[in-house]
N, C-alpha and C. Protein backbone atom coordinates (compact mmCIF):
# COMPACT_ATOMS: atom_id res chain seq x y z
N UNK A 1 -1.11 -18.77 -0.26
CA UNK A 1 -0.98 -17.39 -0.70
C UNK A 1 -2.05 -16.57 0.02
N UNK A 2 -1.54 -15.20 1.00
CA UNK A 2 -2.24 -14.71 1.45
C UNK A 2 -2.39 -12.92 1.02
N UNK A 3 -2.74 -12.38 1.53
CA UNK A 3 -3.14 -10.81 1.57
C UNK A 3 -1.52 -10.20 1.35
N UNK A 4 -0.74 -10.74 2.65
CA UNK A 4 0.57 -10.34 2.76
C UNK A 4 1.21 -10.50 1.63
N UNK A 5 1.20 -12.22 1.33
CA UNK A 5 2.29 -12.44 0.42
C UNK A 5 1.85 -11.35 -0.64
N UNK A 6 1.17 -11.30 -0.92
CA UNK A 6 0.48 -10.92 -2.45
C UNK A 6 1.16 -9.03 -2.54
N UNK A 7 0.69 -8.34 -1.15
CA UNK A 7 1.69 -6.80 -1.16
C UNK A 7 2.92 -6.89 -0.84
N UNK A 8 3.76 -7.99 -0.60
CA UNK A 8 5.31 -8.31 -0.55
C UNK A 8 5.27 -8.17 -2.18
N UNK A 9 4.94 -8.80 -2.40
CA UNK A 9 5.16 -9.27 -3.76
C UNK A 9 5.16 -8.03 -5.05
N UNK A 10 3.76 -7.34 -4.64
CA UNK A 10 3.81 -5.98 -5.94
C UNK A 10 4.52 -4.94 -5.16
N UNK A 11 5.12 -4.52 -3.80
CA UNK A 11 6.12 -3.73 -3.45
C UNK A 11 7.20 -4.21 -3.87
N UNK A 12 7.77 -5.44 -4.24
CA UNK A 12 8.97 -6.20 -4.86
C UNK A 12 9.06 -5.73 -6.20
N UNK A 13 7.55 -6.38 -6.89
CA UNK A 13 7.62 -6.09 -8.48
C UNK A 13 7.42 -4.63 -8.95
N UNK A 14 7.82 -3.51 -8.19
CA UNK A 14 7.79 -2.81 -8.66
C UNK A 14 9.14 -2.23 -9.42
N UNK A 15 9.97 -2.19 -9.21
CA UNK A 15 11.26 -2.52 -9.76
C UNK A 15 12.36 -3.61 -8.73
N UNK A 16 12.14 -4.60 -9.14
CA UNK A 16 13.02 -5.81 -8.62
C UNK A 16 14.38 -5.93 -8.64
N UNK A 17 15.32 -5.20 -10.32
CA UNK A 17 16.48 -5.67 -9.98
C UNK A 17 16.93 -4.25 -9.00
N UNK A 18 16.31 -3.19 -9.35
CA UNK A 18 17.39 -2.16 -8.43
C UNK A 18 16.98 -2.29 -7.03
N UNK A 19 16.16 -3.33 -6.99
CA UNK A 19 15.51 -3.26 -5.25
C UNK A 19 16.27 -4.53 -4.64
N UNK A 20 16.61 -5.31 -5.53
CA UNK A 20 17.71 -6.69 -5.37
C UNK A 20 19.54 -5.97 -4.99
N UNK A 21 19.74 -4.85 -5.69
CA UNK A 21 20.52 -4.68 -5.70
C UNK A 21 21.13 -3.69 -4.55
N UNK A 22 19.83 -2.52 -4.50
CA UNK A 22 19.81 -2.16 -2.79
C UNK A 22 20.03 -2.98 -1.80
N UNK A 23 19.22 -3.90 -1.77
CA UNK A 23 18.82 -4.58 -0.78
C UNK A 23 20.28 -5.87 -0.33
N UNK A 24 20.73 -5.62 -1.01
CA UNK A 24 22.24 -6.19 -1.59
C UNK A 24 21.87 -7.74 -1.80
N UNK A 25 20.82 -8.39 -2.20
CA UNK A 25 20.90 -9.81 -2.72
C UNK A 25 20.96 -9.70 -3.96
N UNK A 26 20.66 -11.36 -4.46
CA UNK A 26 21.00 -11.73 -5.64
C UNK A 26 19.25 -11.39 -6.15
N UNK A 27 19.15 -10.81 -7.76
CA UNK A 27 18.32 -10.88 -7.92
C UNK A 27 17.29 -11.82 -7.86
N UNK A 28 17.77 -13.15 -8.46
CA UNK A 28 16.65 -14.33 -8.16
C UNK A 28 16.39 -14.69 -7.26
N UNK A 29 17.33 -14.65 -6.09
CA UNK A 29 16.85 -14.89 -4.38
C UNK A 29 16.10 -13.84 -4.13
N UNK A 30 15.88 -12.47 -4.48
CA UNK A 30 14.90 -11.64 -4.02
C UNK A 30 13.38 -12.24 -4.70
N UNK A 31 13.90 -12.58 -5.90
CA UNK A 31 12.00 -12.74 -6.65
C UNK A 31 11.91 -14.20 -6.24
N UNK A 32 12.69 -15.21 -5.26
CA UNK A 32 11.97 -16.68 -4.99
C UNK A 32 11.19 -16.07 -3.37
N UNK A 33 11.88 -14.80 -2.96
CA UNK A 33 11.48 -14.85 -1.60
C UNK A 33 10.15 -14.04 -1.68
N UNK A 34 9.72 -13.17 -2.56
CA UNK A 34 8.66 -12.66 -2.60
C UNK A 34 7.85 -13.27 -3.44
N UNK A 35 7.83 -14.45 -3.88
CA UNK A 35 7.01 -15.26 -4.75
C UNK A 35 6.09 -15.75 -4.00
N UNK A 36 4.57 -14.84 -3.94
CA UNK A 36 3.38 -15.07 -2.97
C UNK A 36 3.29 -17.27 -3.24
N UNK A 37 3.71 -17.75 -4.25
CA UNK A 37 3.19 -19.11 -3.97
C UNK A 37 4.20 -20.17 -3.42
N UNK A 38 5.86 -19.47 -3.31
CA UNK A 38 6.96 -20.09 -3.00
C UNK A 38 7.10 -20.22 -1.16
N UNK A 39 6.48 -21.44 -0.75
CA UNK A 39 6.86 -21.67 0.37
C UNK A 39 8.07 -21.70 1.06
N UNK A 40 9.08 -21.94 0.25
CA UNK A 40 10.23 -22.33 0.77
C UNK A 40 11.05 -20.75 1.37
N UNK A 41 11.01 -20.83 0.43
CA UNK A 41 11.84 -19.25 0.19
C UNK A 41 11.27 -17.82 0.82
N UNK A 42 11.48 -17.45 2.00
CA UNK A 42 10.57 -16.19 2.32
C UNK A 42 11.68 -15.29 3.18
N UNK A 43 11.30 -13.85 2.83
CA UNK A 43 12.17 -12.83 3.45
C UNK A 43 12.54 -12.89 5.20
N UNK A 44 13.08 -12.25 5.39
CA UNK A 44 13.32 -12.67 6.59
C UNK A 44 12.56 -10.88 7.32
N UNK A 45 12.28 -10.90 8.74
CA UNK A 45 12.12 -9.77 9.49
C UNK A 45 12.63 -8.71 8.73
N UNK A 46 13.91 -8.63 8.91
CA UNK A 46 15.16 -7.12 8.74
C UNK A 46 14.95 -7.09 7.24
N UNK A 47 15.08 -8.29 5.97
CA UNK A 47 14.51 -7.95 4.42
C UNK A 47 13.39 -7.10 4.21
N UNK A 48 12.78 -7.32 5.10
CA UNK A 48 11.06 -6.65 4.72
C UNK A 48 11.37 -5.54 5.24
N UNK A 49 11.65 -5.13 6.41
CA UNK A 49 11.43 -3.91 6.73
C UNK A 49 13.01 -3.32 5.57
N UNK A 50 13.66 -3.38 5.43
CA UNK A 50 14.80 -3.39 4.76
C UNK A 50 13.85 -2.62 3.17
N UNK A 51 13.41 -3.63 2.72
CA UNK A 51 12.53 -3.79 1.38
C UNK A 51 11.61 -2.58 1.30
N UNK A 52 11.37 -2.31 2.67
CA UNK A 52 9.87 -1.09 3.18
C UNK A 52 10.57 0.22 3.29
N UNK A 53 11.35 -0.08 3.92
CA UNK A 53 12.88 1.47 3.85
C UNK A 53 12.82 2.05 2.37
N UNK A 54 13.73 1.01 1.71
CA UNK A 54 13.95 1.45 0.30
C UNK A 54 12.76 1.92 -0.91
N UNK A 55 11.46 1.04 -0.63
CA UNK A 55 10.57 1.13 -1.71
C UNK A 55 9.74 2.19 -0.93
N UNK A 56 9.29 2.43 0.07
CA UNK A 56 8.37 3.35 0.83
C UNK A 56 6.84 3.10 0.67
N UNK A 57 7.28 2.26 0.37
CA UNK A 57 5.47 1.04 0.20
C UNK A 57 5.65 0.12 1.52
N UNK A 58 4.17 0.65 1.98
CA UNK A 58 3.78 -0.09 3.90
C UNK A 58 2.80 -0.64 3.23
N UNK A 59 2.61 -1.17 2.11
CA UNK A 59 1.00 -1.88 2.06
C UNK A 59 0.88 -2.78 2.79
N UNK A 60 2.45 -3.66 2.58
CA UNK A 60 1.94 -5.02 3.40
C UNK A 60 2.24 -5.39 4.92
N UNK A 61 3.03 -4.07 5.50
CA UNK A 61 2.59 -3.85 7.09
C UNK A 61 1.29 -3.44 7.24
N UNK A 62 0.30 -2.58 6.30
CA UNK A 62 -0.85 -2.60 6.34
C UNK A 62 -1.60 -3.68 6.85
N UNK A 63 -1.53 -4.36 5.74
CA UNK A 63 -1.94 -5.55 6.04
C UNK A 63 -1.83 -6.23 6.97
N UNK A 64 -0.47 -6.47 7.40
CA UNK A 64 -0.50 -7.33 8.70
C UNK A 64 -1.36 -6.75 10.17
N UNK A 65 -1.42 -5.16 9.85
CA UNK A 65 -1.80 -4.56 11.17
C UNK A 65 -3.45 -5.15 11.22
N UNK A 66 -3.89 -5.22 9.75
CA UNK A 66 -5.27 -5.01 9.84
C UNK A 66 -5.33 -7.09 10.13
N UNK A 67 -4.87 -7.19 9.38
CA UNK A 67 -4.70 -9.27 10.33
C UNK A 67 -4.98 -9.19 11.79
N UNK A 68 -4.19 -8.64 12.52
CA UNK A 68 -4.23 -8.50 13.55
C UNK A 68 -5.37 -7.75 14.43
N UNK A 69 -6.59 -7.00 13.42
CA UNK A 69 -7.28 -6.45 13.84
C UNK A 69 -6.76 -4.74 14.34
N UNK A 70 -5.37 -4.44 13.58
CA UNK A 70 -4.92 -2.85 13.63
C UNK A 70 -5.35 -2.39 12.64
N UNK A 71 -4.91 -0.85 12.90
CA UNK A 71 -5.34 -0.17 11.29
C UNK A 71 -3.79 0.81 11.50
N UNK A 72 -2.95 0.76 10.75
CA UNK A 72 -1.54 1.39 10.55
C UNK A 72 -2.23 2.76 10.35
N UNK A 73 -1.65 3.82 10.98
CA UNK A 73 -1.82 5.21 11.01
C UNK A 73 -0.26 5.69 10.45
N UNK A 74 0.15 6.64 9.92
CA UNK A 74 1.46 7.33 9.40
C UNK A 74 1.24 8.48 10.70
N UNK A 75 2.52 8.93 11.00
CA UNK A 75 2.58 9.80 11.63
C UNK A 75 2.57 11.49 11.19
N UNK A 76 3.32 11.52 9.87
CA UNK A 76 3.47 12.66 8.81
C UNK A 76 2.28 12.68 8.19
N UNK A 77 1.74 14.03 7.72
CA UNK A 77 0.53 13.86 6.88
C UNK A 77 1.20 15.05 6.14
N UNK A 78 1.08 14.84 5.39
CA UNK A 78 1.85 15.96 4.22
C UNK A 78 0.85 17.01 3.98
N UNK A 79 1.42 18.29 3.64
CA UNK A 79 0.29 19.66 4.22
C UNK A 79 -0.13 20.02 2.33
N UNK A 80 -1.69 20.16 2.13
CA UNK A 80 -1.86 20.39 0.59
C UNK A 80 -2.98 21.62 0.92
N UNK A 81 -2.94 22.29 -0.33
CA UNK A 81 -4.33 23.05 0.19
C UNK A 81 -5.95 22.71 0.36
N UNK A 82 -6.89 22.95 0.94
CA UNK A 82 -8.06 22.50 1.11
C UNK A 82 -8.35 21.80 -0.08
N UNK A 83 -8.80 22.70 -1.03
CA UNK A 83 -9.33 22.17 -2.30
C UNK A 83 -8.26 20.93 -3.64
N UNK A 84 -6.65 20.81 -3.25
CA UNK A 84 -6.01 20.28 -3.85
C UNK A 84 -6.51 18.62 -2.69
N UNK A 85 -6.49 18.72 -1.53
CA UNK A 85 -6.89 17.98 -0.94
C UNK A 85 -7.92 16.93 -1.16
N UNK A 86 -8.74 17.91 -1.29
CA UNK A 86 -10.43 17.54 -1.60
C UNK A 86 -10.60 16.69 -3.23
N UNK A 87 -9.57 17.08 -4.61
CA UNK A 87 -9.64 16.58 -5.52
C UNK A 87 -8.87 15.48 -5.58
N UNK A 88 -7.77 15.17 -4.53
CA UNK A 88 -7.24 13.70 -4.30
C UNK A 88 -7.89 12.64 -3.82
N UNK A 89 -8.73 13.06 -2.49
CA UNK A 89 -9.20 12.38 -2.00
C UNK A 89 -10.46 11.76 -2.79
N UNK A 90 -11.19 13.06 -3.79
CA UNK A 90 -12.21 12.29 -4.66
C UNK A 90 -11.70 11.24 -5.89
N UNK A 91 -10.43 11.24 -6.35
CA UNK A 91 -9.78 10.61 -7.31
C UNK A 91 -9.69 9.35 -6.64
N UNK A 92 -9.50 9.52 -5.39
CA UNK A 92 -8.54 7.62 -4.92
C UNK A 92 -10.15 7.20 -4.36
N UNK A 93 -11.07 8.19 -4.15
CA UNK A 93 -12.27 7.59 -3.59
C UNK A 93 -13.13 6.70 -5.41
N UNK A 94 -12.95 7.86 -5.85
CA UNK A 94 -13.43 6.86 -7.59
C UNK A 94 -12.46 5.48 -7.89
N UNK A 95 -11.00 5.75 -7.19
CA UNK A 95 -10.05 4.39 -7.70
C UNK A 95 -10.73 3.33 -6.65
N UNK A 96 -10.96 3.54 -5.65
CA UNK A 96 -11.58 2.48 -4.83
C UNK A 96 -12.78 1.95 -5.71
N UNK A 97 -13.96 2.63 -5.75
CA UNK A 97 -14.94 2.21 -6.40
C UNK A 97 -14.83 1.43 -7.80
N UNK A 98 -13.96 2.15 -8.55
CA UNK A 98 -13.31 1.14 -9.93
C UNK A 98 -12.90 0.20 -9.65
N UNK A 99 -12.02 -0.14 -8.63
CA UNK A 99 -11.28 -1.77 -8.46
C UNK A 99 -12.43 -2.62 -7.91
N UNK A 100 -13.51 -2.15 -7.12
CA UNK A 100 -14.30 -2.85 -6.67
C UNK A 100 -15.22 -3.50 -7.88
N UNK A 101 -15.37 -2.89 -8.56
CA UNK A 101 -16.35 -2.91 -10.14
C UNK A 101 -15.39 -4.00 -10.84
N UNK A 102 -13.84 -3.66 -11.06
CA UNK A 102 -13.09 -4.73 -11.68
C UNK A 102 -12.76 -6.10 -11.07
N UNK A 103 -13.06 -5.68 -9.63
CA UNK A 103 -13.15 -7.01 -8.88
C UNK A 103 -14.15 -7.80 -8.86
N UNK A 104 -15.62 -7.51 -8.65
CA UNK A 104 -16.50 -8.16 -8.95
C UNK A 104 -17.09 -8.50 -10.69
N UNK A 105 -16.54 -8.12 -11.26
CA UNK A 105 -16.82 -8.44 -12.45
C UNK A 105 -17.63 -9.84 -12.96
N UNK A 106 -16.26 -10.67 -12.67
CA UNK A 106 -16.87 -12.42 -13.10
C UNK A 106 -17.49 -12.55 -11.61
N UNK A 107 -17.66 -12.09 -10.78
CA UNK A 107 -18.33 -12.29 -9.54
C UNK A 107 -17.89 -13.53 -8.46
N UNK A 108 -16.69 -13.12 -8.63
CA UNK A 108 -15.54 -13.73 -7.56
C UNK A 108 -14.15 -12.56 -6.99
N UNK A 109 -13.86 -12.82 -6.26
CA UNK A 109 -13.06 -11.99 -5.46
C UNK A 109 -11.90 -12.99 -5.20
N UNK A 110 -10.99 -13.10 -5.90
CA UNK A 110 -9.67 -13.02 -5.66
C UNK A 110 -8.69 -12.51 -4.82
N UNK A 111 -7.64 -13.65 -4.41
CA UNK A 111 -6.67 -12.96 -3.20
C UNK A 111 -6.06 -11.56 -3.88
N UNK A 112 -5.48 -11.48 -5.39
CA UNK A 112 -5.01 -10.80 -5.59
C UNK A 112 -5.94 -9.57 -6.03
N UNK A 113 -7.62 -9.38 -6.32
CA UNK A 113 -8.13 -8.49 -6.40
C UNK A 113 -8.68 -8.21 -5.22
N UNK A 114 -8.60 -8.90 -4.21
CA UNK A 114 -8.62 -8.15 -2.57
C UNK A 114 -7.81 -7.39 -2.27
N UNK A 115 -6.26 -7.46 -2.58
CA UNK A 115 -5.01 -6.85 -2.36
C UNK A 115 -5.25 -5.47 -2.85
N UNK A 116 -5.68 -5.60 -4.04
CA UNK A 116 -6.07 -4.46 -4.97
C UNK A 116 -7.32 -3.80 -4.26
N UNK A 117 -8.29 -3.96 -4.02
CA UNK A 117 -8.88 -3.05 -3.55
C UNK A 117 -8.33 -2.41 -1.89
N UNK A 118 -7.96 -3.76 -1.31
CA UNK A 118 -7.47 -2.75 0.02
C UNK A 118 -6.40 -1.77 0.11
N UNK A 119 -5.46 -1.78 -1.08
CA UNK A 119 -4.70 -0.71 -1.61
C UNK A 119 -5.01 0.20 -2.04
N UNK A 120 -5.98 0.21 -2.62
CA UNK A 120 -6.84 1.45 -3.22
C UNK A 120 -7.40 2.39 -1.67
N UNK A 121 -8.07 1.28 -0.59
CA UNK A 121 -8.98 1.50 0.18
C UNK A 121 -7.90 2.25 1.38
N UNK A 122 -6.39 1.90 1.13
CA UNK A 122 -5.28 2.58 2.14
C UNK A 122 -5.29 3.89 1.31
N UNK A 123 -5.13 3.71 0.10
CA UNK A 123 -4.88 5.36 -0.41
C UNK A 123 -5.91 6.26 -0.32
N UNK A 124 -7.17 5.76 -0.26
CA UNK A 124 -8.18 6.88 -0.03
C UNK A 124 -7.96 7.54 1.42
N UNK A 125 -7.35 6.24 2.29
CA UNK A 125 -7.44 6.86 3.66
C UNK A 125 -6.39 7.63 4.00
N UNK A 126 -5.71 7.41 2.97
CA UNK A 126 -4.33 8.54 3.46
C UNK A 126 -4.42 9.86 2.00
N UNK A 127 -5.47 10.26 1.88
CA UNK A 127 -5.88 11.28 1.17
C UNK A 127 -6.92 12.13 1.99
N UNK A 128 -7.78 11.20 2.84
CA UNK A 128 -8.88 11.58 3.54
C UNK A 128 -7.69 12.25 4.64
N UNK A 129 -6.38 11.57 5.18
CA UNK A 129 -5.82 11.99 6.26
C UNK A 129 -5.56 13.75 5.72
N UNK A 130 -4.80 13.37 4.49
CA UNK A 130 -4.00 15.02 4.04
C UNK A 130 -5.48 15.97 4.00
N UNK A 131 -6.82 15.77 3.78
CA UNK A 131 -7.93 16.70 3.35
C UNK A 131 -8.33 16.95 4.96
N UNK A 132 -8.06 15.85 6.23
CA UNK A 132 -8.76 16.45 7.55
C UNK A 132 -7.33 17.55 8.29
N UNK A 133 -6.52 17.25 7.52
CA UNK A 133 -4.96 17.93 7.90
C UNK A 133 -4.83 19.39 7.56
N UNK A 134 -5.36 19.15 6.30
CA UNK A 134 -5.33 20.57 5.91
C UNK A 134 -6.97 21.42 6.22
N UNK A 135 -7.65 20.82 6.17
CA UNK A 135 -8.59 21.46 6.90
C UNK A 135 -8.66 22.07 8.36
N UNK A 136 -8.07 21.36 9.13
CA UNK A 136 -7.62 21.32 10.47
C UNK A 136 -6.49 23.06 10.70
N UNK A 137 -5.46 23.12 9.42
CA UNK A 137 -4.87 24.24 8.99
C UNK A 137 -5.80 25.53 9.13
N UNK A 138 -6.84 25.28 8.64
CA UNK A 138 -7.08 26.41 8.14
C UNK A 138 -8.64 26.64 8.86
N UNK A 139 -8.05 26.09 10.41
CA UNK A 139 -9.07 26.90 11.00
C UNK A 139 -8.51 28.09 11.33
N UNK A 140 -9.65 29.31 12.07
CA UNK A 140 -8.82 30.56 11.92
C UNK A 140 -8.38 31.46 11.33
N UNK A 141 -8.36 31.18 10.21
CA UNK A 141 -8.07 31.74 8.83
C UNK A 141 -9.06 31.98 7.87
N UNK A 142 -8.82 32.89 7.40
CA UNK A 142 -9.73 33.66 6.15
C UNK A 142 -9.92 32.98 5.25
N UNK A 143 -10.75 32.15 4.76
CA UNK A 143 -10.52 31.51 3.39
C UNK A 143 -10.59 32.30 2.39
């Protein structure tokens, strides 16, 4: 069980049967193939990206980019105002810091509370993207 399996897995469990049913399999063949500990059974190429279409969760291409030593960039940055910006980016910057606190707790780090913080640690960065986006807007302009 790795980083991957583990964001296959909560992009799956987030609603499974209507994502089984998109995805046009059988429900239990979808939850043996995203079962981070089920060797046998694993999605194929076209499922995942298939799975990534429908749910709009890249955590676990995230992941693979950063395996590889990438960092996944989005091309869209959705336009907010400066200051609506600025209070997202401080919200997912406190959710980072909380999972880190709930992760170290018993003072072990878990595959699945690694998952969790580097999810947290993608959403800050794609909050930081919308706050340099819209800043970027509003050069030129009168505030």
């Amino acid at each position: 069980m790795d980083g991957l399996d583990i964001a296959i897995h909560q992009s799956a469990h987030a609603d499974l049967p209507e994502l089984a049913k998109s995805m046009g399999l059988n429900e239990q063949s979808l939850r043996n193939k995203v079962c981070p500990t089920n060797e046998v059974a694993k999605l194929s190429v076209q499922e995942w990206r298939s799975m990534m279409l429908i749910t709009r969760d890249v955590q676990s291409l995230r992941v693979m980019a950063s395996d590889l030593g990438m960092q996944l960039v989005s091309q869209e940055v959705k336009q907010a105002s400066v200051f609506d910006a600025l209070l997202s980016f401080n919200k997912e910057q406190g959710d980072v810091a909380f999972s880190i606190q709930v992760a170290f707790k018993d003072n072990h780090l878990s595959d699945r509370e690694c998952a969790q913080v580097r999810r947290e640690i993608n959403e800050a960065r794609n909050a930081l993207d919308v706050l340099e986006q819209s800043i970027q807007g509003q050069v030129g302009k009168q505030l």
